[in-house]
Protein backbone atom coordinates (compact mmCIF):
# COMPACT_ATOMS: atom_id res chain seq x y z
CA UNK A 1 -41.16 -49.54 -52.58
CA UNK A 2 -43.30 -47.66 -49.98
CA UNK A 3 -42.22 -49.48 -47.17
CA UNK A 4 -38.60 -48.93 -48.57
CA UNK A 5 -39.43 -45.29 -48.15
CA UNK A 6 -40.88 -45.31 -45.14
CA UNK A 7 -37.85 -46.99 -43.85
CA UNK A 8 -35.44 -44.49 -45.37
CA UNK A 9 -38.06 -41.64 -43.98
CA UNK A 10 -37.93 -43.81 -40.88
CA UNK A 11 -34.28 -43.81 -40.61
CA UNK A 12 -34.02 -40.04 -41.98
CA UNK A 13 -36.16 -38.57 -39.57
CA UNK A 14 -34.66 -40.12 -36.60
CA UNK A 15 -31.55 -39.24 -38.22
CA UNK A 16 -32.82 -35.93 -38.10
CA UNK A 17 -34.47 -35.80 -34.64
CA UNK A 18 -30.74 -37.00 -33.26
CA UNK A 19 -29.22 -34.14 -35.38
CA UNK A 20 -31.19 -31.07 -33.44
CA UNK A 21 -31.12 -32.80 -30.17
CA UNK A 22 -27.39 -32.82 -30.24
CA UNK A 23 -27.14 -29.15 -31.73
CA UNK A 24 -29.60 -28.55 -29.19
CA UNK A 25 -27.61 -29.81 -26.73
CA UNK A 26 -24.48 -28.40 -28.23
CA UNK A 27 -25.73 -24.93 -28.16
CA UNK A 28 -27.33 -24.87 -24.41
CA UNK A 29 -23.51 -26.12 -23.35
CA UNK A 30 -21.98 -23.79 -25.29
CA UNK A 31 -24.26 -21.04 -24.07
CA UNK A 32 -23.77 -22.55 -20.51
CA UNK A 33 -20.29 -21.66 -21.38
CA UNK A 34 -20.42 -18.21 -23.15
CA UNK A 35 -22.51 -17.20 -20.10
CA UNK A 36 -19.52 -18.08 -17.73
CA UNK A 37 -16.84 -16.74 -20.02
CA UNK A 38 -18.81 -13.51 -19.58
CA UNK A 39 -19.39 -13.87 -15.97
CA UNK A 40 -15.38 -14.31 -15.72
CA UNK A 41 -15.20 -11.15 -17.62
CA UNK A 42 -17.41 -9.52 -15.36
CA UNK A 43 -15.72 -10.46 -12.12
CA UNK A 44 -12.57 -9.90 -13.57
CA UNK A 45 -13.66 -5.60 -14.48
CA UNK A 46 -15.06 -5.99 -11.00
CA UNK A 47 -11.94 -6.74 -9.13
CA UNK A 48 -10.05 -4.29 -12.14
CA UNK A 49 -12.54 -1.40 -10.35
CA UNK A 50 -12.70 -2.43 -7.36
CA UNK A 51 -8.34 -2.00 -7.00
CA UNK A 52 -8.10 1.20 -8.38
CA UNK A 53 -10.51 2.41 -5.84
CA UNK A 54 -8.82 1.22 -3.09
CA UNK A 55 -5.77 2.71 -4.39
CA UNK A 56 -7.44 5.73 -5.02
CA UNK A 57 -9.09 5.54 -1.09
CA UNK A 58 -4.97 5.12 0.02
CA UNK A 59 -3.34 7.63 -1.70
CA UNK A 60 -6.59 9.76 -0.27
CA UNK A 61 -5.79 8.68 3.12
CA UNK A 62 -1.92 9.28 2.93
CA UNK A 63 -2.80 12.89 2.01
CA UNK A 64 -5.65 13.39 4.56
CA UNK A 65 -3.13 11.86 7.23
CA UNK A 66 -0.72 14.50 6.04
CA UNK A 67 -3.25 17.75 6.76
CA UNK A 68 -4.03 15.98 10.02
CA UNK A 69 -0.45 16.24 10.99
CA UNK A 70 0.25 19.75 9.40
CA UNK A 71 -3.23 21.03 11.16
CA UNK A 72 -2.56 19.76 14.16
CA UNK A 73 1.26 21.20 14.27
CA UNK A 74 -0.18 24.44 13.34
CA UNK A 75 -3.05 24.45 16.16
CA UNK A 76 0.27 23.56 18.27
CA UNK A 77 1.87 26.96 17.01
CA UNK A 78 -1.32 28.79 17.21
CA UNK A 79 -1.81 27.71 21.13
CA UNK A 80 1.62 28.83 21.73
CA UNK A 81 0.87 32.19 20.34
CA UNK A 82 -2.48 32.71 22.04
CA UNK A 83 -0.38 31.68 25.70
CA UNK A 84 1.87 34.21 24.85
CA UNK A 85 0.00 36.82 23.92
CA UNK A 86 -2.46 36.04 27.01
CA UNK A 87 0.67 36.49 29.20
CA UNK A 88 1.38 39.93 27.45
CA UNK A 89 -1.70 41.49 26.90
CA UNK A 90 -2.43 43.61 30.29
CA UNK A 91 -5.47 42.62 32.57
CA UNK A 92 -7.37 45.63 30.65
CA UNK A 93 -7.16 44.46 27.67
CA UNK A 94 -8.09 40.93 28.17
CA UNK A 95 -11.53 42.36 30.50
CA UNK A 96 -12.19 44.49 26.83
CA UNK A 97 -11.47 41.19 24.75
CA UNK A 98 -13.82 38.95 26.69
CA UNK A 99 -16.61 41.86 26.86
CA UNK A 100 -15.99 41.96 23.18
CA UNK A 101 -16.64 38.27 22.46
CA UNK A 102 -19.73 38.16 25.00
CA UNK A 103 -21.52 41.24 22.89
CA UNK A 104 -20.47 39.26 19.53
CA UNK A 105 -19.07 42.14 17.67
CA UNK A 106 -15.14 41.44 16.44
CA UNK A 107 -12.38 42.64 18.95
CA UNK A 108 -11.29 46.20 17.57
CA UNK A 109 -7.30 46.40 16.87
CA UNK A 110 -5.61 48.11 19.97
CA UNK A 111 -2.08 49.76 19.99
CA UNK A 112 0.24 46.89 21.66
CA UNK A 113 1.40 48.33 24.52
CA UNK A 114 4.75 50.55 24.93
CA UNK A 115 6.26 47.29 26.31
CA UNK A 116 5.85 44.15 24.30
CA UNK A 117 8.08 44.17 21.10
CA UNK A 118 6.94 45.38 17.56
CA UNK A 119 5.91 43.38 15.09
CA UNK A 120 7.94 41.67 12.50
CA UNK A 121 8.29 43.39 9.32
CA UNK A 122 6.96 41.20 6.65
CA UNK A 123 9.45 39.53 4.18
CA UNK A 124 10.96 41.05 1.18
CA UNK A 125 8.95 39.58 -2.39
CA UNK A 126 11.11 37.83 -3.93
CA UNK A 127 12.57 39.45 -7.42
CA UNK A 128 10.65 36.93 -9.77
CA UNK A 129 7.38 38.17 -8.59
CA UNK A 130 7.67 41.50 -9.73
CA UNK A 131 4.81 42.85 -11.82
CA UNK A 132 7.18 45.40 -13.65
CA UNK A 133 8.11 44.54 -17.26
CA UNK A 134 10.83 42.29 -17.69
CA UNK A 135 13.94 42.99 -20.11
């Protein structure tokens, strides 16, 4: 009867020592794989990031490209003034305007002379922008 035993206990244990070492083996496979699946998952919020920068970074550059263009089209403008107004102004004025910006202090407003034109009078506000009360 013992040895009966011992052979069932025999059988049982290596029964048993085969039953962990393939849930052993199951679980370090299927933890192989849960680490992967998260790994995907990782890569994939990555690459999910990662494209709405770079379409935050374009629509960035399209509007930085766009104040480029309207800054350099108003330095344009501005150059064209300061010609003019160099061509105007009378040899006086421009000897008091560079004395002016070699002491540092701002150039003082001068009455344009009798011949260049007057200014423009600003333009009308609109009605909407009134701050009476409205009916």
């Amino acid at each position: 009867m013992r040895e009966t035993a011992l052979r069932v206990q025999g059988r049982n244990g290596m029964a048993l020592k085969l039953l962990f070492w393939e849930l052993e083996q199951h679980l370090k496979s299927s933890s192989g794989a849960s680490v992967v699946a998260i790994d995907n998952k990782i890569e994939q919020a990555m690459d999910l990031v990662k494209s709405h920068l770079m379409y935050a970074v374009r629509e960035e550059v399209e509007v930085l490209k766009e104040q480029i263009k309207e800054l350099i089209e108003r330095n344009s403008q501005l150059e064209q003034e300061n010609n003019l107004l160099k061509n105007l102004a009378s040899p006086e004025q421009l000897a008091q305007f560079q004395a002016q910006l070699q002491s540092g202090s701002p150039p003082a407003a001068t009455q344009p002379p009798a011949t260049a034109a007057p200014p423009a009078p600003a333009p009308a506000q609109p009605a909407s922008q009134s701050t009476g009360p409205s009916a």
